[in-house]
Protein backbone atom coordinates (compact mmCIF):
# COMPACT_ATOMS: atom_id res chain seq x y z
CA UNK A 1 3.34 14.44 14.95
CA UNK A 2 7.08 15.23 15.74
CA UNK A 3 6.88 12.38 17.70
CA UNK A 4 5.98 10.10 14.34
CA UNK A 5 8.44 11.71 12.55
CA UNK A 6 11.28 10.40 15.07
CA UNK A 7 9.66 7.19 14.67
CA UNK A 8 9.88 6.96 10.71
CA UNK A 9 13.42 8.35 11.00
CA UNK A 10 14.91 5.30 13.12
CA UNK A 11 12.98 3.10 10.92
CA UNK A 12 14.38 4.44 7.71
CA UNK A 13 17.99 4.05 9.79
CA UNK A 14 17.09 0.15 10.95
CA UNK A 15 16.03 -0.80 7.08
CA UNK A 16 19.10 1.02 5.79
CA UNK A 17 21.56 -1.54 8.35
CA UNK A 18 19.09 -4.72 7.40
CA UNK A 19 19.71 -4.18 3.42
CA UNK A 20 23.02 -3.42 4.33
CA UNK A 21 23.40 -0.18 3.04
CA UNK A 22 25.81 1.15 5.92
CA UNK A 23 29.48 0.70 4.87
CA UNK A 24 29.64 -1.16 8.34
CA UNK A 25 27.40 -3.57 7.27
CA UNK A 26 28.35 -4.18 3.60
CA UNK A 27 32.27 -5.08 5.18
CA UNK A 28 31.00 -7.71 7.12
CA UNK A 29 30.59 -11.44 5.49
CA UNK A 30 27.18 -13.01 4.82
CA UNK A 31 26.68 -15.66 7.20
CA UNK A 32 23.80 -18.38 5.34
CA UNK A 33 22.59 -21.06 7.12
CA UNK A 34 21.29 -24.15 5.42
CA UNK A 35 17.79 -25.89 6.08
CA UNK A 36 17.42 -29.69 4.34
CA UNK A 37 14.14 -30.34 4.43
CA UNK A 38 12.80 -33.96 3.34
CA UNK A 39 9.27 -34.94 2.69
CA UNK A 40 7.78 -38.25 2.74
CA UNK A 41 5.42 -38.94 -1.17
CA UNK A 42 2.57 -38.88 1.16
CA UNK A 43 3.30 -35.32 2.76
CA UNK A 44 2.66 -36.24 5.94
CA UNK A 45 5.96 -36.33 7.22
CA UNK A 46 8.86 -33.52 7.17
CA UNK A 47 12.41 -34.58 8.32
CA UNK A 48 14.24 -31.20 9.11
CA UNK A 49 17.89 -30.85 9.24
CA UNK A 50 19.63 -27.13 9.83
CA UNK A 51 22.75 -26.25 10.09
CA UNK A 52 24.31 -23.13 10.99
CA UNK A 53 26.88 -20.84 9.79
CA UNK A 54 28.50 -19.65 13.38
CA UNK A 55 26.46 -18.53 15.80
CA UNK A 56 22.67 -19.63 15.34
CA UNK A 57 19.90 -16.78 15.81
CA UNK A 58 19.08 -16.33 19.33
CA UNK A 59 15.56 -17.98 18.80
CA UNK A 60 13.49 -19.98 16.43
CA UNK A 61 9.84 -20.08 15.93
CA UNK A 62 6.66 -21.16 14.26
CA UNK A 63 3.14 -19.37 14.21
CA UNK A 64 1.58 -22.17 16.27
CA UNK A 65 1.92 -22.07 20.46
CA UNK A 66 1.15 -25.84 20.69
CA UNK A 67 3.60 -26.78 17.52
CA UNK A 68 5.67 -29.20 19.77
CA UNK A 69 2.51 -31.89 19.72
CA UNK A 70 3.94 -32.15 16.00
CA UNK A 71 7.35 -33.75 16.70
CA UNK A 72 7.76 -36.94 15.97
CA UNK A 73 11.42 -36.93 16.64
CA UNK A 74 12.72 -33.73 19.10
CA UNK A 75 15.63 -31.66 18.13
CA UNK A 76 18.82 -33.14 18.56
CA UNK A 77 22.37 -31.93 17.87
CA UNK A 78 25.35 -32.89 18.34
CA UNK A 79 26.78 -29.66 19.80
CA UNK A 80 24.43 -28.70 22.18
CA UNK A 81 20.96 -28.61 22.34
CA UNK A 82 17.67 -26.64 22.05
CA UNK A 83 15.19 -25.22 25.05
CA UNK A 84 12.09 -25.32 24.31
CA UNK A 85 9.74 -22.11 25.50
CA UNK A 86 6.39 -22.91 23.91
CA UNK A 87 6.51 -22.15 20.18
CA UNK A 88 9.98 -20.64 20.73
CA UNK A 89 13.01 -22.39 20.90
CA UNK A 90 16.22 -20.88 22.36
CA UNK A 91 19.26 -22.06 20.89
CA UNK A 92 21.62 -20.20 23.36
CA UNK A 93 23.04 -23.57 24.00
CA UNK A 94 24.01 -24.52 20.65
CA UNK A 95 27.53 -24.31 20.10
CA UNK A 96 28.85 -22.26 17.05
CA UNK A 97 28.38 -24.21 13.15
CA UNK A 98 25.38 -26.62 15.12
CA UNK A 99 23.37 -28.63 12.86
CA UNK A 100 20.11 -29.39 14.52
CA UNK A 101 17.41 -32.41 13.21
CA UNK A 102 13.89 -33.19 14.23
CA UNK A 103 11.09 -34.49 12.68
CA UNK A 104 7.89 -33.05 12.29
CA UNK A 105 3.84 -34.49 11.79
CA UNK A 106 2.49 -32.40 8.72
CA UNK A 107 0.06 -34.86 8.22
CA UNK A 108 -2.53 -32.15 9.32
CA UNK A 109 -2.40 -30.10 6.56
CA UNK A 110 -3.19 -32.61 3.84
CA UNK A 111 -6.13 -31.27 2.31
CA UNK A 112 -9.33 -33.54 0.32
CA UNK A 113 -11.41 -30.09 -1.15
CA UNK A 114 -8.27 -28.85 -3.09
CA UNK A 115 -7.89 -32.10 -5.29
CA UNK A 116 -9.70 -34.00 -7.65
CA UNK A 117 -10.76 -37.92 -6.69
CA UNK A 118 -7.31 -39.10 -9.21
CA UNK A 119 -4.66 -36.32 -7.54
CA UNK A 120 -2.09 -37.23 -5.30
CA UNK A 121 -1.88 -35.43 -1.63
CA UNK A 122 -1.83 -32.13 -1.65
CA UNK A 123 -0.03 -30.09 1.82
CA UNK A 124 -2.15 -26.61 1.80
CA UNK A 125 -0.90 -24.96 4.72
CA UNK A 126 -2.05 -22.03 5.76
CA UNK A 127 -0.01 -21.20 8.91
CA UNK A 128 3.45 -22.69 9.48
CA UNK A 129 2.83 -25.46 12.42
CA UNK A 130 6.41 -27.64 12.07
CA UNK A 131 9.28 -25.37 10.40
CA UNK A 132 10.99 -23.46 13.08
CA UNK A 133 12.74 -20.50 11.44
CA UNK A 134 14.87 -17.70 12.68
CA UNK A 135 12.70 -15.02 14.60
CA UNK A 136 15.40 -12.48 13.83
CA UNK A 137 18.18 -12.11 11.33
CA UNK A 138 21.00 -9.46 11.03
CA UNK A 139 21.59 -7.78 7.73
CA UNK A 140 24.89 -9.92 7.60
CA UNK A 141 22.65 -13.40 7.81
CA UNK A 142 20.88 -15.52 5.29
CA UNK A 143 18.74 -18.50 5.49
CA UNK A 144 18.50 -20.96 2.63
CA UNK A 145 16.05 -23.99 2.33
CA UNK A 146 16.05 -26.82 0.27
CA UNK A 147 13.53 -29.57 0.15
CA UNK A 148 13.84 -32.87 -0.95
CA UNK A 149 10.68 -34.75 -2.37
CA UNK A 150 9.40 -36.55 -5.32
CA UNK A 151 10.64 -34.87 -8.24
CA UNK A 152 6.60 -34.19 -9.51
CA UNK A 153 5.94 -32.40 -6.18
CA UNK A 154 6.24 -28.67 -6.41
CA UNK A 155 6.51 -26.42 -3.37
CA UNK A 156 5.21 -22.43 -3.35
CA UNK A 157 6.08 -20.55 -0.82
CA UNK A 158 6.29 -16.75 -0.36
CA UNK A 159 10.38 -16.74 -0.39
CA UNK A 160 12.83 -15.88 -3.30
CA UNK A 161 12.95 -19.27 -5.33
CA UNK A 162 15.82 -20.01 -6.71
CA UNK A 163 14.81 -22.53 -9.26
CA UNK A 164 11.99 -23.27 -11.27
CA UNK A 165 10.72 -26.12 -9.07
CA UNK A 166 10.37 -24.64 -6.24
CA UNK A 167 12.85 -26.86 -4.33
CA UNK A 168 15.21 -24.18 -3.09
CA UNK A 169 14.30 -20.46 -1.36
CA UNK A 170 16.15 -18.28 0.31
CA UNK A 171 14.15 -16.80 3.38
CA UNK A 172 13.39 -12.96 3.48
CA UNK A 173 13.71 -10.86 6.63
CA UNK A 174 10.34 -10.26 6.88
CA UNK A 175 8.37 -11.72 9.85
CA UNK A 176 6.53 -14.62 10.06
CA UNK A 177 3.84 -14.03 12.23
CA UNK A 178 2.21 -11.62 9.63
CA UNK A 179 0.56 -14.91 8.11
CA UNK A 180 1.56 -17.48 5.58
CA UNK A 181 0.84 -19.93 2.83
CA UNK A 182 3.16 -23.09 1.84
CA UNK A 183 1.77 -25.89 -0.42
CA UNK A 184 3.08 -28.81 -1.10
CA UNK A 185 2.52 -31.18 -3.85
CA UNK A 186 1.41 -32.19 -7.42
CA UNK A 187 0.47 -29.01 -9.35
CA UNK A 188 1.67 -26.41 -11.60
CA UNK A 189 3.89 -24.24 -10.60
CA UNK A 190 5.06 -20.92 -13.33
CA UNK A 191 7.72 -18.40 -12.54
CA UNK A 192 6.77 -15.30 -14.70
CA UNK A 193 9.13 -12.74 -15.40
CA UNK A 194 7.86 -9.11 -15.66
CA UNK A 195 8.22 -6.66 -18.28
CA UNK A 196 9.39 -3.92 -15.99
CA UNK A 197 11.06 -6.29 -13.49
CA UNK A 198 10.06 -8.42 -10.64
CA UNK A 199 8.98 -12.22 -11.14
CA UNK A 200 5.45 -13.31 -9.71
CA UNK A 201 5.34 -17.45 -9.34
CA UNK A 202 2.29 -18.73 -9.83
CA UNK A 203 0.90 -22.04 -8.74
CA UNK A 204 -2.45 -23.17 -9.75
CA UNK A 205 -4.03 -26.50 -8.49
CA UNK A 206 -4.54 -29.11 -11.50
CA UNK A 207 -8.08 -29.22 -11.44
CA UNK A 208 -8.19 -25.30 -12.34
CA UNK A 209 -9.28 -25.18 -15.82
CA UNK A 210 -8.21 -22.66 -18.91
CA UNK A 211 -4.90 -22.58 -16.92
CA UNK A 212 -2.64 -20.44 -19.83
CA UNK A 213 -5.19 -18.03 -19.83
CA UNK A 214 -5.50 -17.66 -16.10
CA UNK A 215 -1.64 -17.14 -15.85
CA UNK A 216 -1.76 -14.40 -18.83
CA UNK A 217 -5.19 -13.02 -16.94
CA UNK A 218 -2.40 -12.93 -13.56
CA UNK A 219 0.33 -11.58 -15.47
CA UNK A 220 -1.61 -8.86 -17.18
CA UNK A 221 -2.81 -7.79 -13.79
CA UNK A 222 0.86 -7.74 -12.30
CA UNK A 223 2.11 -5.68 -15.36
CA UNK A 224 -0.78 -3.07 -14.96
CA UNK A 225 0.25 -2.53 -10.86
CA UNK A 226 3.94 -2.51 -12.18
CA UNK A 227 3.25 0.36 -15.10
CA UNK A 228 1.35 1.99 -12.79
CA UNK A 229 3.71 2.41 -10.03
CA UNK A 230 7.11 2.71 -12.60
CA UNK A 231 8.01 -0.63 -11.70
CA UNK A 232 6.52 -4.04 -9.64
CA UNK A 233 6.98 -3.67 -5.97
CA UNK A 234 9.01 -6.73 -4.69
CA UNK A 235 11.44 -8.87 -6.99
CA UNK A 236 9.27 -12.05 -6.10
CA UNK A 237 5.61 -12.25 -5.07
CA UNK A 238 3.99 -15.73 -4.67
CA UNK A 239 0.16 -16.03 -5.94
CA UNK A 240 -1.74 -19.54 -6.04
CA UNK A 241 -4.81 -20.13 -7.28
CA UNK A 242 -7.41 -22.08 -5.61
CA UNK A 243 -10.93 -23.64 -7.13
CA UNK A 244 -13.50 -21.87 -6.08
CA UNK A 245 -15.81 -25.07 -4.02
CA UNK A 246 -18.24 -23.09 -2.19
CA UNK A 247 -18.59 -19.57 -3.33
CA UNK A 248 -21.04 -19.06 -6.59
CA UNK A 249 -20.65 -14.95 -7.17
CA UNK A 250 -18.50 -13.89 -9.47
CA UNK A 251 -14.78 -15.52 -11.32
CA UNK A 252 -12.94 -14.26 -7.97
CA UNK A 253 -15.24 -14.19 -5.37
CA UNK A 254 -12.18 -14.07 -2.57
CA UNK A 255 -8.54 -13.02 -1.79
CA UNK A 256 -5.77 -12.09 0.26
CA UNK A 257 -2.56 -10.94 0.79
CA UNK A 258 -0.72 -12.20 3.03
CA UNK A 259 3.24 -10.80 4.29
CA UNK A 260 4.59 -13.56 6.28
CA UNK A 261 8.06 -14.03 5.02
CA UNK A 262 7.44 -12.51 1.94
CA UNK A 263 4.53 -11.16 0.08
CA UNK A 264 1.79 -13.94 -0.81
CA UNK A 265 -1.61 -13.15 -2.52
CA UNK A 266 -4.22 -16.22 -2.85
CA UNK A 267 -6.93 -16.31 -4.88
CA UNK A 268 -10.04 -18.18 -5.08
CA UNK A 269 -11.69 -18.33 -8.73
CA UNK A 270 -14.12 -20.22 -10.59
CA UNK A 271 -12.57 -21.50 -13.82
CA UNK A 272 -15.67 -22.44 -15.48
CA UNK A 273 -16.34 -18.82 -15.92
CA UNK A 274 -15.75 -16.73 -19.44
CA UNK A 275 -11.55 -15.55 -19.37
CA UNK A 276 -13.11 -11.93 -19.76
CA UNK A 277 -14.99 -12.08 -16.43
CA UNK A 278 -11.54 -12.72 -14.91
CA UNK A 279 -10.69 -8.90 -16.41
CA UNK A 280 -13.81 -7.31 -15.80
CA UNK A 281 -13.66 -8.32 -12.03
CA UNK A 282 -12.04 -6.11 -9.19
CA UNK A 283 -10.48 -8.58 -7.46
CA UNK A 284 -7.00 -9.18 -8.79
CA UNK A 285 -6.26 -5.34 -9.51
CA UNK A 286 -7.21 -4.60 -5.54
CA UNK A 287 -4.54 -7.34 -4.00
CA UNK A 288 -2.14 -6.57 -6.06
CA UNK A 289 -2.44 -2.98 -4.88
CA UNK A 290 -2.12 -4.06 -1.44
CA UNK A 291 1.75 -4.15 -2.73
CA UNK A 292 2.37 -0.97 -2.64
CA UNK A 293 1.84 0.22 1.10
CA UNK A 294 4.37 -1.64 3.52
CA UNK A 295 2.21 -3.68 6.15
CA UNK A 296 -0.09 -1.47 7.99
CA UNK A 297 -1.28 -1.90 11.48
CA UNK A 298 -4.72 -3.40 12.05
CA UNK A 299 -6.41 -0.21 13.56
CA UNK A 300 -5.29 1.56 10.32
CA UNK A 301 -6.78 -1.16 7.75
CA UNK A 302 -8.29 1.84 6.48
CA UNK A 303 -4.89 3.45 4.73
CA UNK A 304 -4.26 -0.15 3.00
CA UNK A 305 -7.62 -1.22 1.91
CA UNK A 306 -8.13 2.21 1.17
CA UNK A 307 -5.54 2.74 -1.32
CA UNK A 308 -6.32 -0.94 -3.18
CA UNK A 309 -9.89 0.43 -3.27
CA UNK A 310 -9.05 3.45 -4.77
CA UNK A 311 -6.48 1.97 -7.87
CA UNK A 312 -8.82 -1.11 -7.89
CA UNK A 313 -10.54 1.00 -11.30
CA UNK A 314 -8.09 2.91 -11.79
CA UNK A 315 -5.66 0.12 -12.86
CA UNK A 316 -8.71 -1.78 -14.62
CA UNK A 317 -9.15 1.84 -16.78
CA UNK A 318 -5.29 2.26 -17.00
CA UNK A 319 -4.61 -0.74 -19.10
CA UNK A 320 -7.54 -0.77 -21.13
CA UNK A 321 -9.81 -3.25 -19.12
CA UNK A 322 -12.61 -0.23 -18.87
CA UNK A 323 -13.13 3.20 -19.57
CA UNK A 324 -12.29 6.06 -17.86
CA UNK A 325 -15.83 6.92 -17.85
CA UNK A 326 -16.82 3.90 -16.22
CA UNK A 327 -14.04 4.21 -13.62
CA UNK A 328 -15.07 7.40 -12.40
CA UNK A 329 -18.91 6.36 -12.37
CA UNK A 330 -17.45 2.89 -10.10
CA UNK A 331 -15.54 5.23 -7.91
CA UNK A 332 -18.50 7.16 -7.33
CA UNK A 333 -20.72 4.26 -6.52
CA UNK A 334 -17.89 2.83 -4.13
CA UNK A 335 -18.08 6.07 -2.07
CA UNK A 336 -21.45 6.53 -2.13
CA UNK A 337 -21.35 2.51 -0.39
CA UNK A 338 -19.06 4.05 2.25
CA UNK A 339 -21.18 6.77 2.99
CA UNK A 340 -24.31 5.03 3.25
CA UNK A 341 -22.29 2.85 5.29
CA UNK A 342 -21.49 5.73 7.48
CA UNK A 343 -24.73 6.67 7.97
CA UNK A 344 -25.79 3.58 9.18
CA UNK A 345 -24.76 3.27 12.29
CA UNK A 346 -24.34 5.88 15.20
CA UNK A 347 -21.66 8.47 14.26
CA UNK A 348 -18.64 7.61 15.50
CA UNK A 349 -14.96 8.55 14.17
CA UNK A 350 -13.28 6.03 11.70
CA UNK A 351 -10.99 4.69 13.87
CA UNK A 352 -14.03 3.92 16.38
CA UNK A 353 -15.26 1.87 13.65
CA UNK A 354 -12.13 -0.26 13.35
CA UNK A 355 -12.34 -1.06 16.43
CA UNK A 356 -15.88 -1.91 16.36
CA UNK A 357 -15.45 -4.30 13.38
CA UNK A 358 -12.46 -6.05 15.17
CA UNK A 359 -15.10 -6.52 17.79
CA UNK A 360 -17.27 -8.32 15.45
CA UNK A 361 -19.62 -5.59 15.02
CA UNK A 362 -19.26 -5.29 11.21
CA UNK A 363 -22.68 -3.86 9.77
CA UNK A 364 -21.70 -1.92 7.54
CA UNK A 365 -18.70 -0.88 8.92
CA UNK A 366 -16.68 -2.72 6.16
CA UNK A 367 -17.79 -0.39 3.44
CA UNK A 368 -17.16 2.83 5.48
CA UNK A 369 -13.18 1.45 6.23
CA UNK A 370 -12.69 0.24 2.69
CA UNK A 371 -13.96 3.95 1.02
CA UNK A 372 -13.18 6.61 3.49
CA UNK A 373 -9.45 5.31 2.61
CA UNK A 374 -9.89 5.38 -0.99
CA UNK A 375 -11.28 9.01 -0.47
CA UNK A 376 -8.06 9.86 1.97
CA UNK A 377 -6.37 8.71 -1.30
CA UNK A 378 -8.41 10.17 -3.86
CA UNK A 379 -8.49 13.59 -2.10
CA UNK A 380 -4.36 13.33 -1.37
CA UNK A 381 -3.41 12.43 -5.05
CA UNK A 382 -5.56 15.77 -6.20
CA UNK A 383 -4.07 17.84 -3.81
CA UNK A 384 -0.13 16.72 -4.35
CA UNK A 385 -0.96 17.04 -8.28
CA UNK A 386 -2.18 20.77 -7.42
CA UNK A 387 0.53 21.69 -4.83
CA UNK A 388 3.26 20.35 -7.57
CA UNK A 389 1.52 22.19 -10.45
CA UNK A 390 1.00 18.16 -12.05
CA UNK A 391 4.97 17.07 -11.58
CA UNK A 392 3.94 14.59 -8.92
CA UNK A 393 1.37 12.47 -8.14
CA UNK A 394 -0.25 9.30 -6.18
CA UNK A 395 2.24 7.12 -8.75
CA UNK A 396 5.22 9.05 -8.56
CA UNK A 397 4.87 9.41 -4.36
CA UNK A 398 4.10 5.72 -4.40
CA UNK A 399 7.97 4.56 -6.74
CA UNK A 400 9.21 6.60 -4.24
CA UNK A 401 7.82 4.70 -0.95
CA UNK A 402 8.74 1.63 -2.96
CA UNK A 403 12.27 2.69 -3.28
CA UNK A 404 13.01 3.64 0.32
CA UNK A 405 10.09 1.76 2.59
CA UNK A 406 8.66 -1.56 1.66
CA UNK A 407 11.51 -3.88 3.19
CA UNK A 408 10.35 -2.56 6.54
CA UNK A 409 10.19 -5.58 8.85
CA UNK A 410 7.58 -3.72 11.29
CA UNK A 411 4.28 -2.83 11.02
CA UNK A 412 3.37 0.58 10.15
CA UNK A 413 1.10 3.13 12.00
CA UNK A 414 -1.37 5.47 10.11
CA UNK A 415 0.52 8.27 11.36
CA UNK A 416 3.75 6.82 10.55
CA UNK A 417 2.87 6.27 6.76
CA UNK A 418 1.30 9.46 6.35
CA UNK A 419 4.46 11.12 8.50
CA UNK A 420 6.45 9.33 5.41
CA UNK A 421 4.50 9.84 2.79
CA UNK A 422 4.71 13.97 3.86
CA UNK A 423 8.49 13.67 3.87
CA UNK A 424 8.59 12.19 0.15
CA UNK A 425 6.39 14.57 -1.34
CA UNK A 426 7.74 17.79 0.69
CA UNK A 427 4.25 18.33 1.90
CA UNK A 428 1.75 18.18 4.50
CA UNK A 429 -1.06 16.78 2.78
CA UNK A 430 -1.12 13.43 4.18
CA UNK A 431 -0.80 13.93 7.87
CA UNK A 432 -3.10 16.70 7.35
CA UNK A 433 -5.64 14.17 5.83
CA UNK A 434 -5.17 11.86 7.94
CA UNK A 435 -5.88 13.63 11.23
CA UNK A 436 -8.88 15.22 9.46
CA UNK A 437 -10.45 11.61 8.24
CA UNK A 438 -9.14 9.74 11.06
CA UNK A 439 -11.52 11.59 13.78
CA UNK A 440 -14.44 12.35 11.48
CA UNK A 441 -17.82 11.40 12.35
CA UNK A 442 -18.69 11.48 8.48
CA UNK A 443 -17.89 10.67 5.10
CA UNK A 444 -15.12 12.38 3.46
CA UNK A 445 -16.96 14.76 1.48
CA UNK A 446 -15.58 13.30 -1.99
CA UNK A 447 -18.56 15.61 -4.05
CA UNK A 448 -16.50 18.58 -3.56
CA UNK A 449 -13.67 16.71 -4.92
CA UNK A 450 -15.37 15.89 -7.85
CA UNK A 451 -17.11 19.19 -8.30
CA UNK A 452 -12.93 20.51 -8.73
CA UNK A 453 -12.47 18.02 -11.74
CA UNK A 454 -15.47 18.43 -13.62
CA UNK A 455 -17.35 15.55 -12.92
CA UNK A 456 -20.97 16.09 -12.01
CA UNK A 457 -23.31 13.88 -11.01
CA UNK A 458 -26.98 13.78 -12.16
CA UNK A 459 -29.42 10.90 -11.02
CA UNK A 460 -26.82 8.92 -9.63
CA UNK A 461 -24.74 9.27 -13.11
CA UNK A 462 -20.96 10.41 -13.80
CA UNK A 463 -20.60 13.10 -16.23
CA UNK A 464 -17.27 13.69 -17.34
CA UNK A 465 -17.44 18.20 -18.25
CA UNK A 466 -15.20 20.76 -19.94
CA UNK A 467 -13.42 22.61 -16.45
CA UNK A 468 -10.10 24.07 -15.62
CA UNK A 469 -9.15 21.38 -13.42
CA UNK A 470 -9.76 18.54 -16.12
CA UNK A 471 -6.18 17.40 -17.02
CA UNK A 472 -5.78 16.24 -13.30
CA UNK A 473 -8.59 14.29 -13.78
CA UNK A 474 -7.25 13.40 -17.15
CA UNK A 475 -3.64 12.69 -15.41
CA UNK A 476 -5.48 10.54 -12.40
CA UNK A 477 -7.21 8.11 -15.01
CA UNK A 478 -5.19 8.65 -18.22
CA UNK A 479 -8.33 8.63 -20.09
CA UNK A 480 -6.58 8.27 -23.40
CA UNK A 481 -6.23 4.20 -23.16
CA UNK A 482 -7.71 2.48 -25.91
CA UNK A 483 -10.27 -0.32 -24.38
CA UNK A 484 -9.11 -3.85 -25.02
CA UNK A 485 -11.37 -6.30 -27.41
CA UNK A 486 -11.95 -9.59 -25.97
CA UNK A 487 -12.31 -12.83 -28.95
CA UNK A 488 -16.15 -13.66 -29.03
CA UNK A 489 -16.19 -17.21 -26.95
């Protein structure tokens, strides 16, 4: 564990010189380079011109190894020129203030089962197959992008926009590789400031009915996260809305988050269905918690789905959506899914059943993942609001994560989020937790938990009891929110 807390150190030191914190860093001049980007009214076409501010970054990439079938026209410059190494191009070459032009074949990416039989094209891309951007940048480096198309087309994309059109961005330092969505064309596209800061832009396609009240239904979801945590996560988040075309269970039957560049959450919903379905579901309230971890390592899926399992209800009950007494009893179902889950298969530890699902060997290995996290959670907020006699908990640990941690442009190991998370909070509960659940064979034993916060359970039914230990569960749920009314339809 030592050896996790070096790690998290030299991270904390790397994000510090990449926000430019250090004094070093803040004396030294932003260097932006400029990306003119110009699409053809049928999308199919991008013509790509960059230019540099001095030096260019040492390489340039997309998320697609046989990108270079796309070119139309190949990179050119006038001062120097590009080497190509598969989906990387090295631009060591390139002499300093280069501008660089190619054009690219997006024509792939025009998609028929997002629009209606009277839309115009629509680009839905969900990897980036023709825009080679930096790999790398310094702290002292920026990249902005401005396209140039039709003035009805919109563009969403999980960078900072810098208007309301969604025609210029300013690239992040996050990677690319961790997966991302850019769409292109006719449709509605709503920047939405926050009440507690941050700014979510929402696109929704035009066949999407009951569109004001999807946005509010988004926005209300957003603020919830936001007054849960002391504050939104990221200054910008992108979120598009897709028509649900296949699935037939439920207003949100899918969605995702996605990092890439920025932080991106899609959703696919059913507009035909009642605005107050869109509430009552899960869905929204468990990617948006996704927000508040920094981007966790595959084999450790368990820590991030685990927490947006656990505040899925608890941010529903928080603002009002249900009651606390209906939170607990949907917590208590969730786990008893994981444990069933458990139990289904030959004991093995957690981690073992990562690694079987990523093998394809999912059973019901899904349900185990998703709620042994939310019980890692679960068990680690009651313990940090016992340790600190109620002055801290899961919401006051997480503002603080948020404050030093989610810029990180790396993945993060279990260990080295719990090593964190330990540091924060001046305790040991989360390493010890997650050493404990990690290598279990079982089921968190989350009975025991509730048994210390008065909440039995008879026939498979919550009861909320008088006990000693009831204003943490009180504090966990805030069980003092009025329920909201929803207008009769």
């Amino acid at each position: 564990m030592k050896l996790s807390v070096l790690k998290i150190g030299v991270m904390s030191l790397v994000w510090l010189l990449q926000v430019g914190l250090s004094l070093t860093v803040l004396a030294e001049p932003i260097r932006t380079h400029h990306y003119q980007i110009t699409i053809n009214d049928a999308l199919t076409e991008a013509k790509v011109k960059m230019c540099f501010d001095g030096k260019a970054p040492e390489y340039l990439v997309v998320d697609y190894r046989r990108a270079n079938k796309n070119l139309i026209e190949f990179p050119h410059s006038l001062k120097g020129y590009i080497e190509f190494q598969g989906r990387y191009w090295l631009t060591q070459s390139l002499q300093a203030d280069a501008c660089v032009n190619y054009i690219a074949d997006i024509s792939e990416h025009n998609h028929q089962k997002y629009r209606s039989k009277e839309s115009t094209p629509l680009s839905f891309q969900s990897d980036n197959t023709w825009l080679w951007l930096p790999e790398k940048l310094t702290a002292t480096e920026a990249v902005e992008i401005e396209f140039k198309l039709a003035d009805k087309y919109r563009v969403s994309a999980p960078w900072q926009m810098l208007d309301d059109k969604g025609h210029r961005f300013q690239i992040g330092h996050y990677p690319h590789d961790w997966g991302i969505t850019i769409m292109i064309g006719d449709f509605q596209l709503v920047p939405v400031q926050l009440k507690q800061g941050g700014q979510i832009n929402i696109a929704l396609l035009k066949q999407i009915k009951q569109q004001s009240q999807l946005i509010e239904w988004v926005q209300f979801t957003a603020e919830s996260l936001a007054t849960y945590a002391n504050g939104f996560p990221y200054p910008q988040v992108q979120v598009i809305l897709i028509e649900n075309n296949r699935f037939k269970k439920g207003p949100v039957p899918w969605g995702d988050v996605k990092r890439g560049g920025g932080p991106g959450i899609r959703f696919v919903v059913d507009s035909d269905k009642a605005i107050e379905a869109f509430y009552q579901d899960w869905t929204a309230t468990h990617e948006f918690a996704h927000l508040l971890l920094p981007n966790i390592e595959y084999y450790d899926i368990w820590l991030s789905e685990g927490l947006a399992s656990y505040l899925q209800y608890l941010l529903m009950a928080q603002s009002g959506i249900i009651s606390h007494q209906q939170a607990w009893q949907k917590l208590f179902d969730g786990f008893e899914r994981g444990r069933l889950g458990a139990e289904s298969v030959k004991p093995e530890s957690l981690l073992k059943t990562v690694e079987n699902r990523k093998k394809g060997k999912t059973a019901d290995r899904t349900k185990r993942i998703y709620w042994s996290g939310a019980a890692y959670f679960f068990m680690a907020d009651i313990q940090l609001r016992q340790q600190t006699d109620g002055a801290m908990g899961l919401p006051e640990l997480l503002q603080q994560l948020k404050a030093c941690c989610l810029n990180a442009t790396v993945e993060w190991s279990g260990e080295m989020l719990a090593s964190e998370l330990d540091r924060l909070s001046k305790t040991t509960i989360f390493s010890s937790l997650y050493e404990k659940i990690a290598q279990s064979k079982g089921f968190p034993d989350y009975l025991a938990q509730f048994n210390q916060l008065g909440i039995e359970i008879k026939q498979d039914r919550v009861h909320l009891i008088p006990h000693k230990n009831a204003k943490i569960r009180q504090a966990i749920m805030k069980e003092n929110v009025p329920l909201i009314s929803f207008p009769d339809n």
